[in-house]
N, C-alpha and C. Protein backbone atom coordinates (compact mmCIF):
# COMPACT_ATOMS: atom_id res chain seq x y z
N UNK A 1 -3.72 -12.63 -24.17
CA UNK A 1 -4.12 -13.98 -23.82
C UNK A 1 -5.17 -13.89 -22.71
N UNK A 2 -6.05 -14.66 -22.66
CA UNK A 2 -7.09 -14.64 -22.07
C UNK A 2 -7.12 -15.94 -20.90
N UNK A 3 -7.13 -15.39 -19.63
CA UNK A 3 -7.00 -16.34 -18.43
C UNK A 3 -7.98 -16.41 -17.26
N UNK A 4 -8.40 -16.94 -16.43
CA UNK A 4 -9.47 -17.49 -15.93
C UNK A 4 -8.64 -17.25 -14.64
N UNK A 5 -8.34 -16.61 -13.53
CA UNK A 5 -7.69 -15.99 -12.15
C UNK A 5 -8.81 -17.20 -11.51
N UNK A 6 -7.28 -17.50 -10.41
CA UNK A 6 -7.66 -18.57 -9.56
C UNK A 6 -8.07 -18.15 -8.05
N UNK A 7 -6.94 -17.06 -7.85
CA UNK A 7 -6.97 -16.19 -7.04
C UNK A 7 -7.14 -14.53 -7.07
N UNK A 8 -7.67 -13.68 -6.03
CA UNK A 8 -7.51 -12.25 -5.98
C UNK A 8 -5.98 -11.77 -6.38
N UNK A 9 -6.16 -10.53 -7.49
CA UNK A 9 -4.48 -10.23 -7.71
C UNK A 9 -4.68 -8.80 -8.05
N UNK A 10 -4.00 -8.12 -6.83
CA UNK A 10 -4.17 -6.76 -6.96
C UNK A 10 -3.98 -6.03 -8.55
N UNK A 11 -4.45 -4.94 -9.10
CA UNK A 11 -4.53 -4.17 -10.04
C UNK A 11 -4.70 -5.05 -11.29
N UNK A 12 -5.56 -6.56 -11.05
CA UNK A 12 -5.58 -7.08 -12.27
C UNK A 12 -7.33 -7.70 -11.82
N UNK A 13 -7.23 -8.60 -11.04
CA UNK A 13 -8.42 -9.00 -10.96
C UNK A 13 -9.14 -10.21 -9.86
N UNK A 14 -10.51 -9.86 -9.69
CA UNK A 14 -10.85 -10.84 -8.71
C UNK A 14 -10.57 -12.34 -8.76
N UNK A 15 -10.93 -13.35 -8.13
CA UNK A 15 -10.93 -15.12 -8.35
C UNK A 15 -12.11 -15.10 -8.95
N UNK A 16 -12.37 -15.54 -10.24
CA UNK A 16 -12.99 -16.26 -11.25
C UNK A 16 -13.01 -15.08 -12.29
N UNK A 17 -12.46 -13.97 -12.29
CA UNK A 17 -12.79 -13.16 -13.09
C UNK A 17 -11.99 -13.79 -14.64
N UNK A 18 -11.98 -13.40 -15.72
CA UNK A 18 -11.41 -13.48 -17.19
C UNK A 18 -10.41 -12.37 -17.26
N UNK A 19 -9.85 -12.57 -17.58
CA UNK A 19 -9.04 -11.35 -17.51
C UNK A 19 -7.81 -11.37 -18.76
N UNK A 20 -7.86 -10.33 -19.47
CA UNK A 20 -6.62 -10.12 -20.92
C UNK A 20 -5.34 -9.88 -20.01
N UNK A 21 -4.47 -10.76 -20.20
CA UNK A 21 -3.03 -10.50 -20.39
C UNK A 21 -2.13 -10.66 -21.13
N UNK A 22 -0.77 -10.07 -21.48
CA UNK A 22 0.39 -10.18 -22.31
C UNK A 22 0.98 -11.90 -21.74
N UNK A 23 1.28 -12.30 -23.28
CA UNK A 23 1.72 -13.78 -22.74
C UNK A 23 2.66 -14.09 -22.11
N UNK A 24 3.79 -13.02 -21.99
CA UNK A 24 4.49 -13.25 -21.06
C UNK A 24 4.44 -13.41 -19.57
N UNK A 25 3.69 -12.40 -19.49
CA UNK A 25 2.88 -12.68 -18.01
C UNK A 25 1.71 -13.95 -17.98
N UNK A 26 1.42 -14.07 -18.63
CA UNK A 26 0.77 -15.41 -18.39
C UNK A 26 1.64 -16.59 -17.87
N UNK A 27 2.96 -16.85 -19.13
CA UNK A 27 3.56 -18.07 -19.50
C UNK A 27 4.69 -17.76 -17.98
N UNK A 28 5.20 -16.87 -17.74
CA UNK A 28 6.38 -16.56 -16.99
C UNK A 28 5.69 -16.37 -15.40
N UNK A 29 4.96 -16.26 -15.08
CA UNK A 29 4.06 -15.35 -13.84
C UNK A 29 2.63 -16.29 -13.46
N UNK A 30 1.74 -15.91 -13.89
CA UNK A 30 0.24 -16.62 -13.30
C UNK A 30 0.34 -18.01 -13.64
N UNK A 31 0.74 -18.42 -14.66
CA UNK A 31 0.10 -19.85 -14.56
C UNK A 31 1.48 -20.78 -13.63
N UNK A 32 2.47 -20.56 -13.92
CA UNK A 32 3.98 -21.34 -13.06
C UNK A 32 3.67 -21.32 -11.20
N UNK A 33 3.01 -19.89 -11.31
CA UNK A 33 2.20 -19.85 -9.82
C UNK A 33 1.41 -20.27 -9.62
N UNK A 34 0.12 -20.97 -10.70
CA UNK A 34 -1.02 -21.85 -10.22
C UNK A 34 -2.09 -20.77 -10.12
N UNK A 35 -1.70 -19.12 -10.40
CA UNK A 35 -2.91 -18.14 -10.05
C UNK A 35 -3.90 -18.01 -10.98
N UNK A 36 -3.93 -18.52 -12.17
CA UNK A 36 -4.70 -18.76 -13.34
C UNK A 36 -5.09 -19.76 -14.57
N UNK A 37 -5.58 -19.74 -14.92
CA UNK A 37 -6.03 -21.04 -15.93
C UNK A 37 -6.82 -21.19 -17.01
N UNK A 38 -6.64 -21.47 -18.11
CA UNK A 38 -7.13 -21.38 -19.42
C UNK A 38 -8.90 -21.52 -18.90
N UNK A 39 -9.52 -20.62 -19.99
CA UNK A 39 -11.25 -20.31 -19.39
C UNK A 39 -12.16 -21.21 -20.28
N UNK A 40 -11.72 -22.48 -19.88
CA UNK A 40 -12.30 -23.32 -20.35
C UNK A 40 -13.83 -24.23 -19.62
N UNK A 41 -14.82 -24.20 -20.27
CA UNK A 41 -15.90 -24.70 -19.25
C UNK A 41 -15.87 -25.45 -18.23
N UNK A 42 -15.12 -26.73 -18.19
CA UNK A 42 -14.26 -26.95 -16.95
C UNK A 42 -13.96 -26.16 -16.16
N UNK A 43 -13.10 -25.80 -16.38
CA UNK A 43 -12.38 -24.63 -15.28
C UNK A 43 -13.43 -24.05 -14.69
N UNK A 44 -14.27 -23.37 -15.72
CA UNK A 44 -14.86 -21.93 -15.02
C UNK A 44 -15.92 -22.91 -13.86
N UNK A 45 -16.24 -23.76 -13.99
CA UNK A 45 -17.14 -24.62 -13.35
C UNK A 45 -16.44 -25.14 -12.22
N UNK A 46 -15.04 -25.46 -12.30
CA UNK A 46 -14.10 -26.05 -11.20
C UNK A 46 -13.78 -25.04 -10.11
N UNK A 47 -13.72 -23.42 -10.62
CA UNK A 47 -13.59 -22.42 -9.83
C UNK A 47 -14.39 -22.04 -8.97
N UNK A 48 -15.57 -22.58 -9.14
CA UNK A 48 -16.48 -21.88 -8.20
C UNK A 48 -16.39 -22.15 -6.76
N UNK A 49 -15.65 -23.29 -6.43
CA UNK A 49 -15.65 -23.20 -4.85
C UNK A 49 -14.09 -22.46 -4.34
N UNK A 50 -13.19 -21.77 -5.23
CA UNK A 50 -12.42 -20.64 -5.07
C UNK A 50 -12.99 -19.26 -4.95
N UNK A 51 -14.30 -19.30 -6.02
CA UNK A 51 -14.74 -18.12 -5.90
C UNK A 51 -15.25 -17.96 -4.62
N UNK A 52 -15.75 -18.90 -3.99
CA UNK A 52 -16.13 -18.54 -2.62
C UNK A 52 -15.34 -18.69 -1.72
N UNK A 53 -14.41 -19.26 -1.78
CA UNK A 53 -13.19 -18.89 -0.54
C UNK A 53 -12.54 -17.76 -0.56
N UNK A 54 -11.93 -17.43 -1.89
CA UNK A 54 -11.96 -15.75 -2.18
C UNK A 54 -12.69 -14.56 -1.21
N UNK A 55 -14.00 -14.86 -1.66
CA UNK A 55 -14.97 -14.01 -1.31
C UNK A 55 -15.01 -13.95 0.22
N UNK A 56 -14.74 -15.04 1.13
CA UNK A 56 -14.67 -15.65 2.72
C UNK A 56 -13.81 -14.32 3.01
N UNK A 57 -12.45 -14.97 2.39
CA UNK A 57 -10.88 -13.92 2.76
C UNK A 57 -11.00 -12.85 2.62
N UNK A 58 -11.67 -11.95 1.76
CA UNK A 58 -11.79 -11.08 1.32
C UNK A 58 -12.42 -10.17 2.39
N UNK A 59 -13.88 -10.48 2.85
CA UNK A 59 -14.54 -10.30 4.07
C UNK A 59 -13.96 -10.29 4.88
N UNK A 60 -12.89 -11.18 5.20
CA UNK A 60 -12.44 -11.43 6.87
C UNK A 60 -11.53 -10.49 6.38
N UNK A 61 -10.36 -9.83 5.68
CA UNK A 61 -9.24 -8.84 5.59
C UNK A 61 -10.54 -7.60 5.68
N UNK A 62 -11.59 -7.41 5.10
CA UNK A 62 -12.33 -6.23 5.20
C UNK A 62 -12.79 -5.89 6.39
N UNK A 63 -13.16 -7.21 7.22
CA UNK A 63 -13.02 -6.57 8.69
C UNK A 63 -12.05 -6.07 9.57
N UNK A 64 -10.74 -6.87 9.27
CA UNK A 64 -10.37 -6.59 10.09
C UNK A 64 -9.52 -4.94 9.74
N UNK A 65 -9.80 -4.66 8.15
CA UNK A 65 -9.23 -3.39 7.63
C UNK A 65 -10.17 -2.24 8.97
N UNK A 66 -11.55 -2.91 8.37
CA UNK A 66 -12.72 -1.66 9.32
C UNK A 66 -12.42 -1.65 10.84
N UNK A 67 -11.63 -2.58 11.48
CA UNK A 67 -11.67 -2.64 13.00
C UNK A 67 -10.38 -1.45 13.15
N UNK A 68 -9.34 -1.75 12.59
CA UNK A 68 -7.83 -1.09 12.58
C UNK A 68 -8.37 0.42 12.35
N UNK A 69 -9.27 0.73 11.07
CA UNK A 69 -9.70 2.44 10.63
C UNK A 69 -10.52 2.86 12.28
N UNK A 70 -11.27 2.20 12.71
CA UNK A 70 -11.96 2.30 14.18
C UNK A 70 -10.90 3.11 15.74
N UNK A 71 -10.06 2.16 14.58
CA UNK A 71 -8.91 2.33 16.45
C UNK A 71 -7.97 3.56 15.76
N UNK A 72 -8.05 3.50 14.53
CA UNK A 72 -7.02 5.11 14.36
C UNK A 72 -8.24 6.15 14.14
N UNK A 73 -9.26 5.77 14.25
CA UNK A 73 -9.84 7.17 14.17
C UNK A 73 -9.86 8.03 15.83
N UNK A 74 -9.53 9.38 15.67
CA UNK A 74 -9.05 10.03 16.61
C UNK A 74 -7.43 9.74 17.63
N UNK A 75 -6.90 8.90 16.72
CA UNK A 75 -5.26 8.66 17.30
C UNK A 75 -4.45 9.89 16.74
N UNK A 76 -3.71 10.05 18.00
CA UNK A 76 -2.48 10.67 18.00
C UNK A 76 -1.08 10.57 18.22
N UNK A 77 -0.24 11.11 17.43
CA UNK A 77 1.45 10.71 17.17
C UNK A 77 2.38 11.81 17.44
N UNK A 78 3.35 11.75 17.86
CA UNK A 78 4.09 12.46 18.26
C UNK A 78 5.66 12.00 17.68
N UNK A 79 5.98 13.23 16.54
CA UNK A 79 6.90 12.88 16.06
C UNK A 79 8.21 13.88 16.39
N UNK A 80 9.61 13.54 17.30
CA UNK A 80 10.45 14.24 17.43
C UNK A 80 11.41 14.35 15.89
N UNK A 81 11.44 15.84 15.54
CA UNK A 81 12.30 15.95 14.71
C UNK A 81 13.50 17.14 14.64
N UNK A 82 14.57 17.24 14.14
CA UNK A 82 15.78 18.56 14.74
C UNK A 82 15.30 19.32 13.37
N UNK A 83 15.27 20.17 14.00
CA UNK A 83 14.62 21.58 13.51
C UNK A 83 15.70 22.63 14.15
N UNK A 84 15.28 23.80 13.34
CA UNK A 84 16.05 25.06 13.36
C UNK A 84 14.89 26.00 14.94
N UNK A 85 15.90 27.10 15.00
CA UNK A 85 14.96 27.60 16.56
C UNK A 85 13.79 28.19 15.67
N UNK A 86 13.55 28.19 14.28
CA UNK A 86 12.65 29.19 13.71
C UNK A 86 11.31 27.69 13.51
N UNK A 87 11.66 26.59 13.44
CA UNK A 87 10.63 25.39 13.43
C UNK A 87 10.84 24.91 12.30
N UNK A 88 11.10 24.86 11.05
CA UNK A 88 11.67 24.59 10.20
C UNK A 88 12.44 23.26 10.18
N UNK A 89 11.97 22.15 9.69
CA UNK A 89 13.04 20.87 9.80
C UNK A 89 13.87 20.73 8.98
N UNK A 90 15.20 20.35 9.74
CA UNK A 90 16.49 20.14 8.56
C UNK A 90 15.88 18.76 7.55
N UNK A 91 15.44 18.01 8.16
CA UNK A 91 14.51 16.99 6.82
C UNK A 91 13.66 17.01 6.97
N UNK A 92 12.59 15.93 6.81
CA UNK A 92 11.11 15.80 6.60
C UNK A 92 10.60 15.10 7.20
N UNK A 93 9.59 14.88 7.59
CA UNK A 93 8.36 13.79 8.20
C UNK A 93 7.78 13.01 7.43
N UNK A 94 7.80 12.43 6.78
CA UNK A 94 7.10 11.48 5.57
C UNK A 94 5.85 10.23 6.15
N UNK A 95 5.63 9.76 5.05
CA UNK A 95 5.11 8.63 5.80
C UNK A 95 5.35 7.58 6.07
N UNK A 96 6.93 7.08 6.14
CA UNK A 96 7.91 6.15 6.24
C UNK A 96 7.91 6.37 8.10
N UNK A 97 8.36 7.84 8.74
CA UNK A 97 8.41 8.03 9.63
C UNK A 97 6.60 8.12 10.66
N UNK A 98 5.47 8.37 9.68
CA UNK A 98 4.53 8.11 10.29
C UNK A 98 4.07 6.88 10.52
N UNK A 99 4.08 5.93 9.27
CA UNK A 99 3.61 4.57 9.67
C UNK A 99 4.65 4.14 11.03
N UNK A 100 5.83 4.31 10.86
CA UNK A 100 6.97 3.35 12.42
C UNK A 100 6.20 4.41 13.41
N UNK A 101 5.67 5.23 13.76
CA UNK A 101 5.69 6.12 15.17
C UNK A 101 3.90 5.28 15.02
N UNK A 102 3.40 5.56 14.48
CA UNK A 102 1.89 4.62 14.23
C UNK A 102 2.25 2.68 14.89
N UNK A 103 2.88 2.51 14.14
CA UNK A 103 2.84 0.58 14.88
C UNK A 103 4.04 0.76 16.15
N UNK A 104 4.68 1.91 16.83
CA UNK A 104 4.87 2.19 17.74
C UNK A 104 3.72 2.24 18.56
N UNK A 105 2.99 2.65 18.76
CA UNK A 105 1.67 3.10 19.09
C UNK A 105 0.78 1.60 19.71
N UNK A 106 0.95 0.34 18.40
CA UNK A 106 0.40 -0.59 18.26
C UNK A 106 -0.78 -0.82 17.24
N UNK A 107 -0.65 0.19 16.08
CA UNK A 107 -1.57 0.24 15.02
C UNK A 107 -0.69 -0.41 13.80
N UNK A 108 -1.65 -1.21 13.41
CA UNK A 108 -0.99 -1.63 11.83
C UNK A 108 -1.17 -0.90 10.96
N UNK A 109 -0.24 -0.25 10.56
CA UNK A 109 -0.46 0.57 9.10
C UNK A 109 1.13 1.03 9.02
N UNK A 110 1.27 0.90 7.33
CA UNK A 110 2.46 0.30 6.18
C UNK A 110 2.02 2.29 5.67
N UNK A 111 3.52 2.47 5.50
CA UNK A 111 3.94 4.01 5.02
C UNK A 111 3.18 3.95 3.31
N UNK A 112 2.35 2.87 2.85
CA UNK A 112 2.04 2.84 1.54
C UNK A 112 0.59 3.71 2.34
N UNK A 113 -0.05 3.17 2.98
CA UNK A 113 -1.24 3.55 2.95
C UNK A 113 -1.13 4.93 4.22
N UNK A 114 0.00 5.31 3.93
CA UNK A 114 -0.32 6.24 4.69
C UNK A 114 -0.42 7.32 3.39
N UNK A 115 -1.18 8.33 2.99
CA UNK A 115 -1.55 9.08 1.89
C UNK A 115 -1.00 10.44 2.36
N UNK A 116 -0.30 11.36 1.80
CA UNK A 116 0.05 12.76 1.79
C UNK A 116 0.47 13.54 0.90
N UNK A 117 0.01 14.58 -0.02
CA UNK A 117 0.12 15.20 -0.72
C UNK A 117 1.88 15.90 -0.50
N UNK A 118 2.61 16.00 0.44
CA UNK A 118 3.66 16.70 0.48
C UNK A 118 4.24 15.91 2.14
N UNK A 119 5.49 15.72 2.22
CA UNK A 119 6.46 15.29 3.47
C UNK A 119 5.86 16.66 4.30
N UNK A 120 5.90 16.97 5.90
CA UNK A 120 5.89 17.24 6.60
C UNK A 120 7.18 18.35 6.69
N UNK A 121 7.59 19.49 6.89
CA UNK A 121 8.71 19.96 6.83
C UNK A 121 8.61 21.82 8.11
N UNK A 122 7.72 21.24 8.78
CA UNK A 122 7.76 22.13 9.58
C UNK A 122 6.91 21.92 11.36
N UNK A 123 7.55 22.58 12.03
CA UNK A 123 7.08 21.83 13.43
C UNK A 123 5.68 22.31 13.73
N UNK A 124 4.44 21.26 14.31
CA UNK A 124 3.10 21.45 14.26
C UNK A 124 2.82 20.47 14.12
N UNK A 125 1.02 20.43 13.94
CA UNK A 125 0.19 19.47 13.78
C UNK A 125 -0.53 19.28 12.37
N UNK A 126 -0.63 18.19 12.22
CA UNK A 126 -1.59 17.92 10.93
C UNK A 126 -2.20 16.95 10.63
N UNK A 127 -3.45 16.97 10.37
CA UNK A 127 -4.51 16.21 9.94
C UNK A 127 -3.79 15.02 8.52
N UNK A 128 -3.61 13.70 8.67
CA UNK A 128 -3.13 12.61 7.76
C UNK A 128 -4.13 11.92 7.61
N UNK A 129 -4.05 11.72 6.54
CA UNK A 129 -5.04 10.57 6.11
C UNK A 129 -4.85 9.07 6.04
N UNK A 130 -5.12 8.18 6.54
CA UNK A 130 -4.74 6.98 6.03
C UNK A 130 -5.58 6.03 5.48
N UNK A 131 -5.28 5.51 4.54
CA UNK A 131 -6.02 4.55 3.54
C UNK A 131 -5.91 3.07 3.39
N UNK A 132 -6.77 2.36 4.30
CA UNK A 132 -6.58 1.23 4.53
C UNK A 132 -7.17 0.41 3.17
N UNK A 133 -8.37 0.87 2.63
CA UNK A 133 -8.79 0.42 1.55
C UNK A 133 -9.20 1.41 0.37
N UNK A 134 -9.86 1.38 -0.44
CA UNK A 134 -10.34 2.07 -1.41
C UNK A 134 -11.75 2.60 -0.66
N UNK A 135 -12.69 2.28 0.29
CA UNK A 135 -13.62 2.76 0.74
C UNK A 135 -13.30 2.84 2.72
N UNK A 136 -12.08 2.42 2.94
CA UNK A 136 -11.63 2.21 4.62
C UNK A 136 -10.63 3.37 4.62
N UNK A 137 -11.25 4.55 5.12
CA UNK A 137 -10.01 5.34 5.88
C UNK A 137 -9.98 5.76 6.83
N UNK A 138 -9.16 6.43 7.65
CA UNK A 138 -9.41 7.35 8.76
C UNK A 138 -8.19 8.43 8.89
N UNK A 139 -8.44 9.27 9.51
CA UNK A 139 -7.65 10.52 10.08
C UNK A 139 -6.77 10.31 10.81
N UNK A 140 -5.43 10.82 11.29
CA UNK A 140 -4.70 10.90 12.90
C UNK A 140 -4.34 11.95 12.63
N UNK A 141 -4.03 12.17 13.61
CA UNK A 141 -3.37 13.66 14.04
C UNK A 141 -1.61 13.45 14.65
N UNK A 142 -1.06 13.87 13.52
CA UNK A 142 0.43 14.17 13.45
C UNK A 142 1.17 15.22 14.12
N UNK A 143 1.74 14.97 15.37
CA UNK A 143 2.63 16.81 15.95
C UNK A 143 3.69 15.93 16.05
N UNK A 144 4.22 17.14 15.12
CA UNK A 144 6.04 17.56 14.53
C UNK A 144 6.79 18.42 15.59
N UNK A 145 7.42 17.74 17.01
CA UNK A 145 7.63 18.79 18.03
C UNK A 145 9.23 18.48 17.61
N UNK A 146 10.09 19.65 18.12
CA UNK A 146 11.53 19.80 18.07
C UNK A 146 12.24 18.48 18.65
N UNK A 147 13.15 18.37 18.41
CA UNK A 147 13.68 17.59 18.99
C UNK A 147 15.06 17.64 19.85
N UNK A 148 15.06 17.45 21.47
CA UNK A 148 15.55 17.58 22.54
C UNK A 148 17.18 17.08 22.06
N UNK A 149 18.28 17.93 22.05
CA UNK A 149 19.95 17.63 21.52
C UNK A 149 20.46 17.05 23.17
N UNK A 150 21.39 16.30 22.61
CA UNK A 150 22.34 15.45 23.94
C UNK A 150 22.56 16.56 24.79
N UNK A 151 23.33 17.90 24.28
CA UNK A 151 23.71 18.67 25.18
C UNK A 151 22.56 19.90 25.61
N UNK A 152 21.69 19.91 25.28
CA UNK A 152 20.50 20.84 26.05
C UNK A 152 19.74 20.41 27.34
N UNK A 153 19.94 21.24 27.97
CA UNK A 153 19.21 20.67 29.07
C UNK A 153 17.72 21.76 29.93
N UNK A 154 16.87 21.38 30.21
CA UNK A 154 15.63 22.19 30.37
C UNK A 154 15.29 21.97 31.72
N UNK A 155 15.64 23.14 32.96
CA UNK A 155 15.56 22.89 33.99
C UNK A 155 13.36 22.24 34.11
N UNK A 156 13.62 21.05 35.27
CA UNK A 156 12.33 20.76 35.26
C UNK A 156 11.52 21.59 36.54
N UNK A 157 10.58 22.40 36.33
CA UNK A 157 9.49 22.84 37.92
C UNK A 157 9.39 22.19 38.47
N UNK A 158 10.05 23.00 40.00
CA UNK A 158 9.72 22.36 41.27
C UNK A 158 8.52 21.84 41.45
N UNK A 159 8.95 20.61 42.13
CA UNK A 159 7.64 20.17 42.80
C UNK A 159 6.87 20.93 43.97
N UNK A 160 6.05 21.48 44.13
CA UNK A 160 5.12 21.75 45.37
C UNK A 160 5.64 21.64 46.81
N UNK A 161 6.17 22.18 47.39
CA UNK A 161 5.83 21.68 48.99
C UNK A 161 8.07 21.25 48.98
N UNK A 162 8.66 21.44 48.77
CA UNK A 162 9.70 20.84 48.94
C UNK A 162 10.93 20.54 47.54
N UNK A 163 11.65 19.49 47.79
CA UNK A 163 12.86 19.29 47.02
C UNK A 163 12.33 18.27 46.16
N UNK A 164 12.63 18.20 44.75
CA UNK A 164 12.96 17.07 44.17
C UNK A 164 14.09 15.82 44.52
N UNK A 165 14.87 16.17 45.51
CA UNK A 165 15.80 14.99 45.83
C UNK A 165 15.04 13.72 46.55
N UNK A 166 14.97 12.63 46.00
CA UNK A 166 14.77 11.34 46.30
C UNK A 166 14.84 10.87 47.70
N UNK A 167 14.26 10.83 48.68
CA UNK A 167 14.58 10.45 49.95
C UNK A 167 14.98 11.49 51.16
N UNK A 168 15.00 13.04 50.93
CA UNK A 168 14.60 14.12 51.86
C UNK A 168 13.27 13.91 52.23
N UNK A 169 12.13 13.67 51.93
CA UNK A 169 10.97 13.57 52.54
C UNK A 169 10.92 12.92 54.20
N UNK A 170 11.02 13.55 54.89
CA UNK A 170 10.67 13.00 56.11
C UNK A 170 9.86 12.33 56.56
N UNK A 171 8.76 12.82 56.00
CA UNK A 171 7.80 11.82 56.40
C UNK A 171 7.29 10.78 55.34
N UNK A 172 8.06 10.55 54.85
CA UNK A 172 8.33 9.22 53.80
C UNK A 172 8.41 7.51 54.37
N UNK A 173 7.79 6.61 54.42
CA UNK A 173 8.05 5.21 54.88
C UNK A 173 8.78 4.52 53.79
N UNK A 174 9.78 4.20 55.51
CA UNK A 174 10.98 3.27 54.15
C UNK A 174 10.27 2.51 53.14
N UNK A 175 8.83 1.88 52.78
CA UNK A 175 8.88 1.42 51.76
C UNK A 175 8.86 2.31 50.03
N UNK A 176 8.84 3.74 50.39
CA UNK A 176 8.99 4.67 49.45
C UNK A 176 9.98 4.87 49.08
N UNK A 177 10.71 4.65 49.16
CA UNK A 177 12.15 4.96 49.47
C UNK A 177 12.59 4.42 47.71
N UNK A 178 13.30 4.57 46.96
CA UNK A 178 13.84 4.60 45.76
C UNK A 178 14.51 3.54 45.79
N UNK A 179 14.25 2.56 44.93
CA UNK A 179 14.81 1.37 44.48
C UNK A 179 15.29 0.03 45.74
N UNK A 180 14.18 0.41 46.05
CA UNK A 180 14.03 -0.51 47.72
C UNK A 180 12.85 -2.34 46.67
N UNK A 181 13.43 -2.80 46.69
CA UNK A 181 12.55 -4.09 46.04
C UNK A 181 11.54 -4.76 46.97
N UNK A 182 10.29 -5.17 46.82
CA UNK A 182 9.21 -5.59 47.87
C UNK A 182 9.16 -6.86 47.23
């Protein structure tokens, strides 16, 4: 069946395009939604000020795709995962776990467009791709560091010149002083 798209519809087609579909999807799907319409000279003539609002939206999501690829190009993530002492992770890094450590960060990007040939399964760094559009991507840089257990503990280096204890400093003014409110 042959339909006249009112709106943009991923993996089928732009607003005003013609487009063949099975009638079920027509009768059950696009038209009950209002997203399409018999391609009748009317119509195709009635569409044209969709085709250009289309085209508006379309632009404004393409910018703001190109601003987001801008701000992840050269970003970096830091993903804790429990690993064996040899580096080896008992699971994986995927891109379920890169997109959440990514909009941690404050970047928008969905584990779909994050692209990877294979899950992550060992501790290190790696070059990810992400695919905001069909022509919008950019790079980050992924490190897979161990991850710190409840009961391990890693003495921290002295500080320089003295003690880490909170309030031995002598020559400290009470307003330094630890959890003193101003």
């Amino acid at each position: 069946m042959k339909l006249l798209l009112r709106k943009d519809i991923p993996k089928l087609g732009l607003c005003g395009d013609v487009v063949d579909v099975s009638t079920g999807y027509a009768r059950n799907y696009l038209l009950p939604h209002h997203l399409a319409l018999e391609p009748t000279k009317s119509n195709l003539k009635a569409i044209e000020k969709d085709k250009i609002v289309a085209a508006q939206e379309r632009e404004r999501i393409r910018g703001v795709l190109r601003q987001t690829a801008s701000r992840l190009a050269g970003a970096e993530v830091t993903i804790a995962a429990a690993c064996t002492p040899d580096g080896h992770l008992y699971g994986s890094v995927g891109p379920r776990e890169i997109s959440h450590a990514l909009m941690e960060e404050g970047h928008s990007v969905h584990a779909d467009q994050v692209k990877m040939s294979h899950n992550l399964k060992e501790v290190g760094s790696t070059e990810v791709p992400i695919v905001l559009a069909d022509d919008i991507r950019a790079t980050v840089k992924v490190w897979v560091v161990a991850e710190k257990r409840a009961g391990e503990f890693e003495p921290e280096p002295a500080k320089e010149g003295g003690t880490d204890v909170p309030g031995s400093n002598p020559d400290a003014q009470p307003s330094d002083a630890v959890g003193t409110a101003n």
